[in-house]
Every structure is written in structure tokens, then in C-alpha cells.
Protein backbone atom coordinates (compact mmCIF):
# COMPACT_ATOMS: atom_id res chain seq x y z
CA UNK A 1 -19.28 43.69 -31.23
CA UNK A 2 -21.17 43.00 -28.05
CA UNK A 3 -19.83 40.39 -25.83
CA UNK A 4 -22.19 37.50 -25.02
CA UNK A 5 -23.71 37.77 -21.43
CA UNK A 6 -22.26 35.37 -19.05
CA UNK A 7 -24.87 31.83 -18.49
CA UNK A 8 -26.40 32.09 -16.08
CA UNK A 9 -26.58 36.00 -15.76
CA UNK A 10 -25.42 35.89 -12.23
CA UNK A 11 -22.60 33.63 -12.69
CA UNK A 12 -19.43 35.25 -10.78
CA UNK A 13 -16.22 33.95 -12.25
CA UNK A 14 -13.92 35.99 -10.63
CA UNK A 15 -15.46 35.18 -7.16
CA UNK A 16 -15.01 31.59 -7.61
CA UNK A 17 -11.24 32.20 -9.02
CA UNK A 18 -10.22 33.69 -5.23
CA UNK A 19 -12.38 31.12 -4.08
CA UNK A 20 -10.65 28.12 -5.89
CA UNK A 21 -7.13 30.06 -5.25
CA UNK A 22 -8.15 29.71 -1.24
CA UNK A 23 -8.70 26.28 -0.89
CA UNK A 24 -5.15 25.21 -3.52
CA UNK A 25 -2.94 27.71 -0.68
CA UNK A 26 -5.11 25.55 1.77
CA UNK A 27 -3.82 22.23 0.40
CA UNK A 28 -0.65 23.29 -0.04
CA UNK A 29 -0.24 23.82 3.60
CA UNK A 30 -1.78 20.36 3.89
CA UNK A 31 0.78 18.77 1.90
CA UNK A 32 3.57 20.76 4.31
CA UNK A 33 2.12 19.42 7.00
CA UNK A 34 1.71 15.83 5.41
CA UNK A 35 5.33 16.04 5.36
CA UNK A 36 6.62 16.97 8.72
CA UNK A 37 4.14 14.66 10.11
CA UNK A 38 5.99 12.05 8.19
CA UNK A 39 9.38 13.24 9.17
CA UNK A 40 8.56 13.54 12.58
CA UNK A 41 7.34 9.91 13.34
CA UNK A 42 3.92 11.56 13.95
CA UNK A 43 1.28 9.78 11.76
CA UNK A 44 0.29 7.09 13.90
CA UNK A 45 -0.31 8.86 17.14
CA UNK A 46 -3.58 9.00 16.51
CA UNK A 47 -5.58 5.64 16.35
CA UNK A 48 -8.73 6.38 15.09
CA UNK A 49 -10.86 7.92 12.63
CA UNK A 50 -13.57 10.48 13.85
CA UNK A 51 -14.10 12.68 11.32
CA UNK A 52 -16.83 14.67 13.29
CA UNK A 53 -16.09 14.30 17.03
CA UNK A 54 -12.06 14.05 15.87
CA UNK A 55 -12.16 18.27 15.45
CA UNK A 56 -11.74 18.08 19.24
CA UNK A 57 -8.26 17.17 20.71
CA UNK A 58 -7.99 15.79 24.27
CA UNK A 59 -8.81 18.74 26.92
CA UNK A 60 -7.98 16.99 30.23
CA UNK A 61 -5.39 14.70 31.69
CA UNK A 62 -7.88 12.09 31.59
CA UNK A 63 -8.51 12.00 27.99
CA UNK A 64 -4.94 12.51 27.22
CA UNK A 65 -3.92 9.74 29.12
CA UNK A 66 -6.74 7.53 27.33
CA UNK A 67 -5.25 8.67 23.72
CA UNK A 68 -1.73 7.28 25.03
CA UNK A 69 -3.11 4.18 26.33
CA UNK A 70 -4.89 3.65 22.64
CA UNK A 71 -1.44 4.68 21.17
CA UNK A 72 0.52 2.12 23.25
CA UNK A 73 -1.27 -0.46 21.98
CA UNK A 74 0.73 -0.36 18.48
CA UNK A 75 3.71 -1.71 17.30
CA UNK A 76 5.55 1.45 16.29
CA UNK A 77 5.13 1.89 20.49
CA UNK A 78 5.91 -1.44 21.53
CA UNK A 79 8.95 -1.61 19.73
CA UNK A 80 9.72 1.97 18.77
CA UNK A 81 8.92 4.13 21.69
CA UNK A 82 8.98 1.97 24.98
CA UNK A 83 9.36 4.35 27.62
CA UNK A 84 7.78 8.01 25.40
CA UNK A 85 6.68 10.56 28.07
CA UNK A 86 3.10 11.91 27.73
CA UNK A 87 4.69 15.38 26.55
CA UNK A 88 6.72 13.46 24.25
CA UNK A 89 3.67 11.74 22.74
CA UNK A 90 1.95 15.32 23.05
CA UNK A 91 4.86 16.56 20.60
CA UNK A 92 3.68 14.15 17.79
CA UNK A 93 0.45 14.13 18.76
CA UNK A 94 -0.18 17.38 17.30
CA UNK A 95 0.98 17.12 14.11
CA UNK A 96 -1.65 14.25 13.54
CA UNK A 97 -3.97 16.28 15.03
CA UNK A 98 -3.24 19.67 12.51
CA UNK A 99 -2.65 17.60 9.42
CA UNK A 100 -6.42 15.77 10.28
CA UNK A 101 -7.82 19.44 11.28
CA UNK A 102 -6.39 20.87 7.83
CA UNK A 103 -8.07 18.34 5.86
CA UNK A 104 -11.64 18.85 7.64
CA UNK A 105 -11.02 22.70 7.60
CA UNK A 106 -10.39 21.55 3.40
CA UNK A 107 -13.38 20.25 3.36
CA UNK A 108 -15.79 22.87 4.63
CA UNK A 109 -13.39 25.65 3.01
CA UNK A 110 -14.52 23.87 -0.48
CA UNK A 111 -18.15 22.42 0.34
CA UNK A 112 -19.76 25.23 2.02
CA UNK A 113 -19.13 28.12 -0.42
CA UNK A 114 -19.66 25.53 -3.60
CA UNK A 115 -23.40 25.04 -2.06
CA UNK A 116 -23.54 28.71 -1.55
CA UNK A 117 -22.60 29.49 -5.09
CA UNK A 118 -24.88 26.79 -6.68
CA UNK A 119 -27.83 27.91 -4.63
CA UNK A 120 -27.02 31.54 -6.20
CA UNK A 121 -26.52 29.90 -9.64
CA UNK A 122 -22.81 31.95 -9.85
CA UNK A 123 -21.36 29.06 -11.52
CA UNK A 124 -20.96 29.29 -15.11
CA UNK A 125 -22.30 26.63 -17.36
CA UNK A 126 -20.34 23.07 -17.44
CA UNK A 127 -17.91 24.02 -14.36
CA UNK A 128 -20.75 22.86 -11.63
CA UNK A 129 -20.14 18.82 -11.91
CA UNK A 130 -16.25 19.39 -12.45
CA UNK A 131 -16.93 21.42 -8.71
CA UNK A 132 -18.22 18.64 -7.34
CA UNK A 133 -16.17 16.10 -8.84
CA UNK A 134 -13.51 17.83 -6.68
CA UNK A 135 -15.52 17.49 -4.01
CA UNK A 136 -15.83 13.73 -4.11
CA UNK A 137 -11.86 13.28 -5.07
CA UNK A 138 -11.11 15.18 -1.46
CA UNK A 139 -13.56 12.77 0.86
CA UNK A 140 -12.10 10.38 -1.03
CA UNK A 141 -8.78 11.50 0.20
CA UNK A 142 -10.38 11.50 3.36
CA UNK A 143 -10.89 7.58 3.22
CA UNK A 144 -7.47 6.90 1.75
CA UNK A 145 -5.46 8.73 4.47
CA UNK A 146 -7.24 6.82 7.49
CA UNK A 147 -6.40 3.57 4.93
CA UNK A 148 -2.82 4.40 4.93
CA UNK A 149 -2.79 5.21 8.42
CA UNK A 150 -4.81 1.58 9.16
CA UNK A 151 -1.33 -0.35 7.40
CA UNK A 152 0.65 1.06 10.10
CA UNK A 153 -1.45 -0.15 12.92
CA UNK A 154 -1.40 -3.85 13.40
CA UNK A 155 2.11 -5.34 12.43
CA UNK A 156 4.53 -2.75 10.80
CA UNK A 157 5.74 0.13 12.83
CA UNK A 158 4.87 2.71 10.12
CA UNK A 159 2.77 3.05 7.51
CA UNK A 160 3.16 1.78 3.92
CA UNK A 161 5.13 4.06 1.87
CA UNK A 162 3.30 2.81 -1.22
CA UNK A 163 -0.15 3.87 0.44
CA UNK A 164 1.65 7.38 1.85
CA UNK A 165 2.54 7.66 -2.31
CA UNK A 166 -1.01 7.31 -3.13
CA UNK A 167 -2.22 9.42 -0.51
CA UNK A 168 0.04 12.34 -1.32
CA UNK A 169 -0.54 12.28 -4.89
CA UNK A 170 -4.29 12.07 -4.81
CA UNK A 171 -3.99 15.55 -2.94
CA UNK A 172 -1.98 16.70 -5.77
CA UNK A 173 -4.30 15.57 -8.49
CA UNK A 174 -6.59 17.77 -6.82
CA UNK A 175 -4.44 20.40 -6.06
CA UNK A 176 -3.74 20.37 -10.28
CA UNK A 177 -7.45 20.04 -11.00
CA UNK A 178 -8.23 23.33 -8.38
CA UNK A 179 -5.58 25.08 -10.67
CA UNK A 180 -6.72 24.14 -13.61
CA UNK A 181 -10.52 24.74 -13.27
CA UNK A 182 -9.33 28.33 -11.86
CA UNK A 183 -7.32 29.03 -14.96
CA UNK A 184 -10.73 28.08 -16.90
CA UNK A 185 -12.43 30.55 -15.18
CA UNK A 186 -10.01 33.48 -14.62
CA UNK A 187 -10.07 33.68 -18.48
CA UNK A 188 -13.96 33.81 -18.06
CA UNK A 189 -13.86 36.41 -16.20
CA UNK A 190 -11.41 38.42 -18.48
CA UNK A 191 -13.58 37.21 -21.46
CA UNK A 192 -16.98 36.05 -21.58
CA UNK A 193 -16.13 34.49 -24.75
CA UNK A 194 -13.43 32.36 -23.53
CA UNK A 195 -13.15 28.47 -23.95
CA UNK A 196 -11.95 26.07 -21.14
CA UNK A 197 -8.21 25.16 -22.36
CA UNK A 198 -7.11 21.76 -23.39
CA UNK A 199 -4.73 19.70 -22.13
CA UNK A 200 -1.99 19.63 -24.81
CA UNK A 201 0.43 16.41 -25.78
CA UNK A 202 3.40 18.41 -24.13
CA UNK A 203 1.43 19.34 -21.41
CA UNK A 204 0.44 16.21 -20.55
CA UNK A 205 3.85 14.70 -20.82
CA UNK A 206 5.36 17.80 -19.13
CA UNK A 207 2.99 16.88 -15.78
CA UNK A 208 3.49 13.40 -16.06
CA UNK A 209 6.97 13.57 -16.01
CA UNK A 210 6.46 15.83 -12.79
CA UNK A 211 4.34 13.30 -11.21
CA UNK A 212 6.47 10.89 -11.82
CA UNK A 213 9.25 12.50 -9.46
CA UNK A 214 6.22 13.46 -7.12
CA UNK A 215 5.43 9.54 -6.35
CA UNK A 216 8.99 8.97 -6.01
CA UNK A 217 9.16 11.82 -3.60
CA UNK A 218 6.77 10.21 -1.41
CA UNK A 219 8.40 6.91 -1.26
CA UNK A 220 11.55 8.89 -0.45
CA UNK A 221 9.25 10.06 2.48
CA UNK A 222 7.74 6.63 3.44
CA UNK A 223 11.11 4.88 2.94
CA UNK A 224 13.35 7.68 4.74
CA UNK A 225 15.46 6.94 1.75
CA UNK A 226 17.07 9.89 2.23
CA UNK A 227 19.14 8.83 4.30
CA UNK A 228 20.34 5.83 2.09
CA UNK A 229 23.33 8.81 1.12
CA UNK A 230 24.21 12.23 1.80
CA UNK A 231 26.73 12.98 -0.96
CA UNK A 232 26.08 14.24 -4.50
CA UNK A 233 26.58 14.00 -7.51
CA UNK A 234 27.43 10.13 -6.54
CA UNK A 235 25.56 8.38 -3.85
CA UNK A 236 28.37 6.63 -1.02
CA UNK A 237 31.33 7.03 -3.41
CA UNK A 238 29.31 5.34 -6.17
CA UNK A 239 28.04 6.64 -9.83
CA UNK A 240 25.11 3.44 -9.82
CA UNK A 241 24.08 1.54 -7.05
CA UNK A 242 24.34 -2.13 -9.21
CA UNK A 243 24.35 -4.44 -6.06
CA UNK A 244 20.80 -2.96 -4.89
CA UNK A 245 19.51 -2.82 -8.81
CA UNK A 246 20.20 -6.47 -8.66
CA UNK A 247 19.46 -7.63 -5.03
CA UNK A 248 16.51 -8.35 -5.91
CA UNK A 249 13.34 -8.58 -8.39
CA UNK A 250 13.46 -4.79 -10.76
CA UNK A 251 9.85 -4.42 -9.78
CA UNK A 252 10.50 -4.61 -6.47
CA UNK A 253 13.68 -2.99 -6.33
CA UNK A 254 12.18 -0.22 -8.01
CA UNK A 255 9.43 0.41 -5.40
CA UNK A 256 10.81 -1.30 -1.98
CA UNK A 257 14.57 -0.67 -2.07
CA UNK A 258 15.44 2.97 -0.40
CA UNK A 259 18.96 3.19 -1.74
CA UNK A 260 17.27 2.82 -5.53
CA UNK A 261 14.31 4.75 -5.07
CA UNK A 262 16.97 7.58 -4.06
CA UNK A 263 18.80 6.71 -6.99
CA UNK A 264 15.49 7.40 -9.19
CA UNK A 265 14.29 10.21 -7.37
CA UNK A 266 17.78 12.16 -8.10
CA UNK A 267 18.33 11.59 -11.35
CA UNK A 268 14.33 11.58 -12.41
CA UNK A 269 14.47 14.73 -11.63
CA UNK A 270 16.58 16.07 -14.72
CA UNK A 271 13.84 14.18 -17.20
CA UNK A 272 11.55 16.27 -15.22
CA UNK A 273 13.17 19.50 -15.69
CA UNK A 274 13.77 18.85 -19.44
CA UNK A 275 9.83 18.36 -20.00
CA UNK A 276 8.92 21.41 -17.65
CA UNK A 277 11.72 23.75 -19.25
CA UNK A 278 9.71 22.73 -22.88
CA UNK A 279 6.82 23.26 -21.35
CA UNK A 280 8.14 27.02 -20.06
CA UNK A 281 9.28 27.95 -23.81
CA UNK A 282 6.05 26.75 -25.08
CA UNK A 283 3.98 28.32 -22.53
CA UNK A 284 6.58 32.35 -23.48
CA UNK A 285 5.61 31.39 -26.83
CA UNK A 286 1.51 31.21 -26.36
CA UNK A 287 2.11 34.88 -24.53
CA UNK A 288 2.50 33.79 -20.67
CA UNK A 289 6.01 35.01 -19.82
CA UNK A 290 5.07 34.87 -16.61
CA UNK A 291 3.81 31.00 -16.28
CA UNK A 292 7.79 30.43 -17.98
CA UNK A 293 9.45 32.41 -15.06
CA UNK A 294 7.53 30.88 -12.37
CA UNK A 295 8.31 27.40 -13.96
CA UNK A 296 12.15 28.11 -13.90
CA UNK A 297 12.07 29.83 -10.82
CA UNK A 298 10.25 27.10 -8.79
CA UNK A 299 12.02 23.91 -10.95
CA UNK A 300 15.52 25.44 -10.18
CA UNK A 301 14.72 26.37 -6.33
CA UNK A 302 13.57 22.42 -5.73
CA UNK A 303 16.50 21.30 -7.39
CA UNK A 304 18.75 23.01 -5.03
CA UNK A 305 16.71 22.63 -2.03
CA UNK A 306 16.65 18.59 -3.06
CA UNK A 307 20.25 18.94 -3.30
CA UNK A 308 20.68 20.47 0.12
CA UNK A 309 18.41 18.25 1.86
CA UNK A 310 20.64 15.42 0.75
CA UNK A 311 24.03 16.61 1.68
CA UNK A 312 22.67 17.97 4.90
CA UNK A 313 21.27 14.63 6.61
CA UNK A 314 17.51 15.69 5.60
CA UNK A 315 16.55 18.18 8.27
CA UNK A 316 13.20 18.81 8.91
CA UNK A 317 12.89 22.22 7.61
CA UNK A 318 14.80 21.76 4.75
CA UNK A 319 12.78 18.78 3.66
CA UNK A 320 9.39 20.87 4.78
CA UNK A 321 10.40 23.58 2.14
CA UNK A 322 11.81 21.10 -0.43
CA UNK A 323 8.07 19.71 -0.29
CA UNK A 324 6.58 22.90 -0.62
CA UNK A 325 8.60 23.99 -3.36
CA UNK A 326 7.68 20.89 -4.84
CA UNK A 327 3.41 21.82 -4.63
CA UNK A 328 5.14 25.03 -6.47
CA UNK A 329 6.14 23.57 -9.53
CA UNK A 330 3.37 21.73 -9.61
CA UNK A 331 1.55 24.75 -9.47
CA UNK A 332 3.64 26.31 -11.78
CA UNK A 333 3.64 23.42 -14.16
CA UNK A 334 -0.08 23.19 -14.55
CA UNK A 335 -0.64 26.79 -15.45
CA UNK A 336 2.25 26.22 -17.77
CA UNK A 337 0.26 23.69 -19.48
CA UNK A 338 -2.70 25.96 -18.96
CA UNK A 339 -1.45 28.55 -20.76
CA UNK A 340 -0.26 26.23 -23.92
CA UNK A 341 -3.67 24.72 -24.35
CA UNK A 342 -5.39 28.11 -24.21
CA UNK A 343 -3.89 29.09 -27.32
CA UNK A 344 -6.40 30.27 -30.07
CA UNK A 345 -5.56 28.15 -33.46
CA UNK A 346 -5.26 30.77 -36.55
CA UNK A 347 -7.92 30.41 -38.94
């Protein structure tokens, strides 16, 4: 039997899968990024938001010296950093500065060819407004990261950690929804026949499990609750940490308190690798082998690497590949869950 032409004619799956796979590698190094700007104290070096005229970084002495002035007008200066050099304030500078020039590079990486392939009609029926919805969840990322970088500018001398949380996540909910649509139309391109998958019970549980540990990585990151112990399996001698549980309100405990989030983010992660590990046998079981091995291989490597970043006093690059490790599994986890809800039901 024939197979269906593809609606339009000129639609070009397979283009747009290498496409979609671009911009996800894209944001991945965006979240890596994210995270050593946060671990190196760099996020409020730069005071403004320009997202036009910001593509340029200071070229002379003089406009160096005027982005230092602007910067010594914060707190995290004025009580943090009395006394930073210019190179010094060069060395964080430019982590702003990349993270800010990822996200704009982002941007045109995923707006420019979407026009392009809308104006040549190569997007299939029903994935155009999902395209653009993507598109309008990543300037909206836009806004939120110059709103978490506004909390850290007037009294505190960082920014919120709930607001970082937000931020990161909302990169990873479109990170999961780049994957996704690509999976949708990868199987196009196999099979003109083929029907976007659904987004199963377990796989729904399986990734909100995962995000669950995500958010609590990021208030790990905002908090540098990391630190709070570098031991494990106990944290400073102890199995529970009962005086900080009850220091204070659970609610806020559970959000504010470093030595608790760490607690959480430790142990959450063994929920999190029981629901991904189902998700891996479910996902062998609908014919993807290889969406199981990448979920065990990533799940197991961040385990370790979360493991090691602990008992080694959270250095940089550990805690750089422990976060991009973690955008793995994520990966990993949604074409898991990909692969369950593309499953065929017998007639």
C-alpha cells in the first residue's frame, strides 16, 4: 500500500529534526554556562538589560571602566567585593556576558530558520503553533532571567535562588518540549503515517519526578547548599538533619534552609532514579533499547558525579559536568517517555 504524501508536499521533517537537535545542544550549553556563572559569583556583573545593543561587550578602557562604575553601585560590591581589580571584575564579567550572548545566539538559532521554514511551508501540519509556542516560552525566558537578575540588585548580594529555580527550569521545559517535538517528527520522517506520541501516566510521573530533583538542583545552586556538608552517605556525622527540619516553618524550611534542601536534593534523587529506571524497562519493552541505555547510562553517571561534587568541596568543574549530565537525563528521560507513548495499541 502506498504511503500517504506528506501535508504540505514540501514539508521537510528530517530538516527540522537536525534543526530542532541544534538549538537543544545549544541550550544545553546554556544551562552549563548558567551554572558556572552561578558558581563563579558572576551573574550580577552586568547591570542592565540590552538585549540588542547588549551583543557588544565593552571595547575600550573607557567603557570598561563605566561597566565597573555601574557594577559598584550594588550591594554584592559594596559588601562583597570592596577593593575587586578591573581584571578581576573582567574575570566574571564574561561569564555574564557568554551566558547573555548564548541566549540571544538561542534566539536567532530558533527564530530565523522557523520563519524560513514557514515561508517554505516545510512544516508538517499541526507542528507550526507548537514551533512558535517555543518561541514565545524562550523570550519569555528572556524576561525571567533579567527578573532574577533585578532581585539581586538593590538589597541582597545575590540573586534569589527561588527566581534562579524558575529560571533554570523554564529552560528545561523547553529544552523537553525541543526533544519532544523532534521525536514527533523524526518518526515523520521515517513514516509518513506516523502519529505524534502521547505523554503516558509513567511518563509523566517518570519526568516529574526528574523535575522535581531539577528545582532542587537549582536551589542547591542559588543556596550554595553544597557546601552545607561534604560527607556521604550522612551529612556532618548525621543520618537526618532534625534541628534544621524543625528550626523553622516546613514550608520554609523546605525552600530557604541550605542544609535541608541538601538533604532533599540527595536523597530525592533515588525516587528519581526508581521512576526513570521504570521508565527505561518500559521504554526496552515498546522496542527502544537504546532510549533504556542512555537512561541508565546518564541516571547512574549524575549520581556519581553528584556524589563527587559533594565529597570534593563542589569544584567548579565537577559541578559544571554534574549539571550537564543532569540536561542528559533529562534528555534521556524525555525520549524515554517518547518512546513509551509512541507505542501502537493492538487492535
Amino acid at each position: 500500500m502506498l504511503r500517504p504524501p506528506l501535508d504540505p508536499p514540501t514539508a521537510r521533517p528530517a530538516a527540522l529534526v537536525r534543526w530542532l537537535h541544534v538549538v537543544a545542544a545549544l541550550i544545553v550549553a546554556m544551562v552549563v554556562v548558567g551554572g558556572i556563572t552561578r558558581l563563579t559569583e558572576s551573574g550580577l556583573s552586568i547591570t542592565e538589560w540590552k538585549p540588542v545593543t547588549g551583543a557588544i561587550p565593552p571595547l575600550t578602557e573607557a567603557q570598561w571602566m563605566a561597566e565597573f562604575a555601574k557594577y559598584q553601585r550594588i550591594p554584592e560590591y559594596q559588601q562583597l567585593n570592596q577593593g575587586m581589580t578591573l581584571a578581576q571584575f573582567k574575570g566574571i564579567f564574561f561569564w555574564e556576558y557568554l551566558h547573555r550572548l548564548l541566549g540571544r545566539v538561542i534566539g536567532v538559532a530558533f527564530a530565523v530558520p522557523l520563519a524560513w521554514f514557514w515561508v517554505k511551508k516545510a512544516i508538517p501540519r499541526g507542528y507550526g503553533w507548537p514551533l512558535v509556542g517555543l518561541l514565545v516560552l524562550g523570550g519569555l525566558q528572556g524576561a525571567v532571567g533579567w527578573w532574577m537578575v533585578t532581585s539581586g540588585l538593590a538589597e541582597r548580594t545575590d540573586v534569589s535562588h527561588i527566581r534562579l529555580a524558575i529560571h533554570l527550569n523554564l529552560a528545561l521545559i523547553i529544552l523537553s518540549g525541543i526533544v519532544w517535538v523532534a521525536g514527533n517528527l523524526r518518526a515523520l520522517a521515517i513514516d509518513p503515517m506516523a502519529r505524534p506520541a502521547k505523554l503516558t501516566r509513567l511518563g509523566a510521573v517518570a519526568i516529574l519526578l526528574l523535575f522535581v530533583q531539577l528545582f532542587y538542583g537549582a536551589l542547591m545552586a542559588g543556596l550554595n547548599a553544597g557546601l552545607a556538608a561534604n560527607d556521604w552517605p550522612l551529612m556532618n556525622g548525621r543520618v537526618f538533619p532534625s534541628a534544621e527540619f524543625f528550626a523553622r516553618s516546613l514550608p520554609d524550611a523546605l525552600i530557604n534552609d541550605p542544609y535541608v534542601v541538601h538533604f532533599i536534593h540527595r536523597w530525592w534523587a533515588f525516587v528519581a532514579f526508581v521512576g526513570l529506571m521504570i521508565l527505561a524497562r518500559a521504554a526496552k519493552r515498546a522496542g527502544n533499547r537504546r532510549a533504556a541505555v542512555m537512561i541508565h547510562a546518564t541516571v547512574g553517571t549524575q549520581i556519581l558525579l553528584g556524589i563527587a561534587t559533594v565529597v570534593m568541596g563542589v569544584p567548579i568543574w565537577i559541578a559544571a559536568l554534574h549539571q550537564f549530565v543532569g540536561a542528559l537525563v533529562l534528555i534521556s528521560a524525555v525520549n524515554g517517555a517518547h518512546a513509551v507513548g509512541s507505542v501502537t495499541p493492538r487492535k
